[in-house]
Protein backbone atom coordinates (compact mmCIF):
# COMPACT_ATOMS: atom_id res chain seq x y z
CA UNK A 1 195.32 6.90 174.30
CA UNK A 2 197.85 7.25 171.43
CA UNK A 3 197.41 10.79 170.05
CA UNK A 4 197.43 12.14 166.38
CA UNK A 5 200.60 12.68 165.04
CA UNK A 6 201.59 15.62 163.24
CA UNK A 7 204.96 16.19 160.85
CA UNK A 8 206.56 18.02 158.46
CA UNK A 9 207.00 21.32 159.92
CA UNK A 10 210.42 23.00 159.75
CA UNK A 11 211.95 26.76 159.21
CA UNK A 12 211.43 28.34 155.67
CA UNK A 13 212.26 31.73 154.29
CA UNK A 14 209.52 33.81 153.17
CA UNK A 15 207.71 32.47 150.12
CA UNK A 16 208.72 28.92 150.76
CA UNK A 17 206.83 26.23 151.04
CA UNK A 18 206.24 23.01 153.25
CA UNK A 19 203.93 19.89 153.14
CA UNK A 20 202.69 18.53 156.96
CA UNK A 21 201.31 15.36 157.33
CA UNK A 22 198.79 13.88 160.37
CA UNK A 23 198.21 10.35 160.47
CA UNK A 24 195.69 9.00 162.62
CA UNK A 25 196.84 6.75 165.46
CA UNK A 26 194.73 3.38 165.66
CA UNK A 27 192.32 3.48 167.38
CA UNK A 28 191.07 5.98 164.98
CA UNK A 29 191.59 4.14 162.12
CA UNK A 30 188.68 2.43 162.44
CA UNK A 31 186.70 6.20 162.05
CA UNK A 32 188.94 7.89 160.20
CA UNK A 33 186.75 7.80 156.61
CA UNK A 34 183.52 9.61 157.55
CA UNK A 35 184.90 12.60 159.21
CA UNK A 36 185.52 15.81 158.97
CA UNK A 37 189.28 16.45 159.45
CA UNK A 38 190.91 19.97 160.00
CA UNK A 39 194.50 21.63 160.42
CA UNK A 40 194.83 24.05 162.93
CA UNK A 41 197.71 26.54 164.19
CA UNK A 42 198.31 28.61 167.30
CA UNK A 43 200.39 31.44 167.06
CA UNK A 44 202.77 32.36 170.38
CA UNK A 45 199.80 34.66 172.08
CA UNK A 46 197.13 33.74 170.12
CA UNK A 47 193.89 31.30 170.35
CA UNK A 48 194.22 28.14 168.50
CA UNK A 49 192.31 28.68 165.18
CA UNK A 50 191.08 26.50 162.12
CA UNK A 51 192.79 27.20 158.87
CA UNK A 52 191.51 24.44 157.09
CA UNK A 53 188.78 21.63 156.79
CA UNK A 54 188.17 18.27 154.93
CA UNK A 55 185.09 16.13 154.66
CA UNK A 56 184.76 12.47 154.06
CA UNK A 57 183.69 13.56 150.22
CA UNK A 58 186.38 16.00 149.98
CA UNK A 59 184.80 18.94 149.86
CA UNK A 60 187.37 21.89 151.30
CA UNK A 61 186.99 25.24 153.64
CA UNK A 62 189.91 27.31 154.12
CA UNK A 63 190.25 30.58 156.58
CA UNK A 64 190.93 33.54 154.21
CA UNK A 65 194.45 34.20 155.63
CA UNK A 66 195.40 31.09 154.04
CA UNK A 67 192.93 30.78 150.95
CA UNK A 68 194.73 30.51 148.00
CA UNK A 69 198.06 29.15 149.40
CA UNK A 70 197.20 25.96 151.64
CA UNK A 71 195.75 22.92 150.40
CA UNK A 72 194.27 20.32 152.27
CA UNK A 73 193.74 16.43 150.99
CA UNK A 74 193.54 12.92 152.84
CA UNK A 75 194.25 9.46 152.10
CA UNK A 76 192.07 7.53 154.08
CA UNK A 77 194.03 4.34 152.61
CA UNK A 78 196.88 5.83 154.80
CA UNK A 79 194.66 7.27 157.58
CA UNK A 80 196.95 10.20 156.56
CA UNK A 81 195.67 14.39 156.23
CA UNK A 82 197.93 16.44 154.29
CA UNK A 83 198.69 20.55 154.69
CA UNK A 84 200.33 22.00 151.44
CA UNK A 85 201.27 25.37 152.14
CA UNK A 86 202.94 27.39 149.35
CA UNK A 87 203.95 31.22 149.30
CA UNK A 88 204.48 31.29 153.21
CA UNK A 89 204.54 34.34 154.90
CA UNK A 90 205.60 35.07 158.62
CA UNK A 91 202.47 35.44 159.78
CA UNK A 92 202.25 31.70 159.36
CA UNK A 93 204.33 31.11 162.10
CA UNK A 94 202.51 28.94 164.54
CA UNK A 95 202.56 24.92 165.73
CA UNK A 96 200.25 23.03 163.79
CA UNK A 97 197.88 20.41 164.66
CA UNK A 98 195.23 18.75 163.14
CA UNK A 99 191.90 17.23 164.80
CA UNK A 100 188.86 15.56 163.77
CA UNK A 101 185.69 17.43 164.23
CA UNK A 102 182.43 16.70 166.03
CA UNK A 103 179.32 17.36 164.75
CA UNK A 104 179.56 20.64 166.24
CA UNK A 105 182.69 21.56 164.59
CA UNK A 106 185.08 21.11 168.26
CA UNK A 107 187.93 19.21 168.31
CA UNK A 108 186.86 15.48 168.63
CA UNK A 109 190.03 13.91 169.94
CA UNK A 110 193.18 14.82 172.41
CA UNK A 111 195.16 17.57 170.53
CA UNK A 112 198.99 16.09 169.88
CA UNK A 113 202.49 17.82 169.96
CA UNK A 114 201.57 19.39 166.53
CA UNK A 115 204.39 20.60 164.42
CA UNK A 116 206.31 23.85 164.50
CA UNK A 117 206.19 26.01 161.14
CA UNK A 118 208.78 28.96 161.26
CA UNK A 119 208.59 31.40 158.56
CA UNK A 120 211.52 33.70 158.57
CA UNK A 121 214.59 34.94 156.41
């Protein structure tokens, strides 16, 4: 099945900023309103983690590494989640990706290439 489809990543200096976008591929679409959507990154040696959540109404969660900086929206006319991360530091280096989540809060769907985020001067 087509996967999700992350973008936007790039290399910034310290500081910087970036804006990623994941649009849903279609045979999503059809889903995409009533969930719960996340961004995730994974670090080179590190466990993939959440850094931030979306729900159908809106209603945000952000890890506290990121609180503050990153903003998360959607625009479920565009099937599209948004990651607007301001002030980067470093230790935001990682490959992004976002999912949809379960009821239990897993991953719903196949993870996709994700999109690299280098933060470096």
């Amino acid at each position: 099945q087509p996967q999700l489809v992350e973008s936007g990543g790039g290399l910034v200096q310290p500081g910087g900023s970036l804006r990623l976008s994941c649009r849903a591929p279609r045979h999503i679409t059809s889903v995409f309103n009533p969930l719960l959507w996340g961004w995730y990154r994974q670090a080179p040696g590190k466990e993939r983690e959440l850094v931030a959540s979306i729900t159908s109404g809106r209603t945000t969660d952000y890890a506290d590494s990121v609180k503050g900086r990153f903003t998360i929206s959607r625009d479920n006319s565009r099937k599209t989640i948004y990651l607007q991360m301001n002030n980067l530091k470093p230790e935001d280096t990682a490959v992004y990706y976002c999912n949809a989540l379960s009821t239990t809060n897993l991953p719903k769907y196949t993870w996709g290439a994700g999109t690299q985020v280098t933060v470096s001067s």
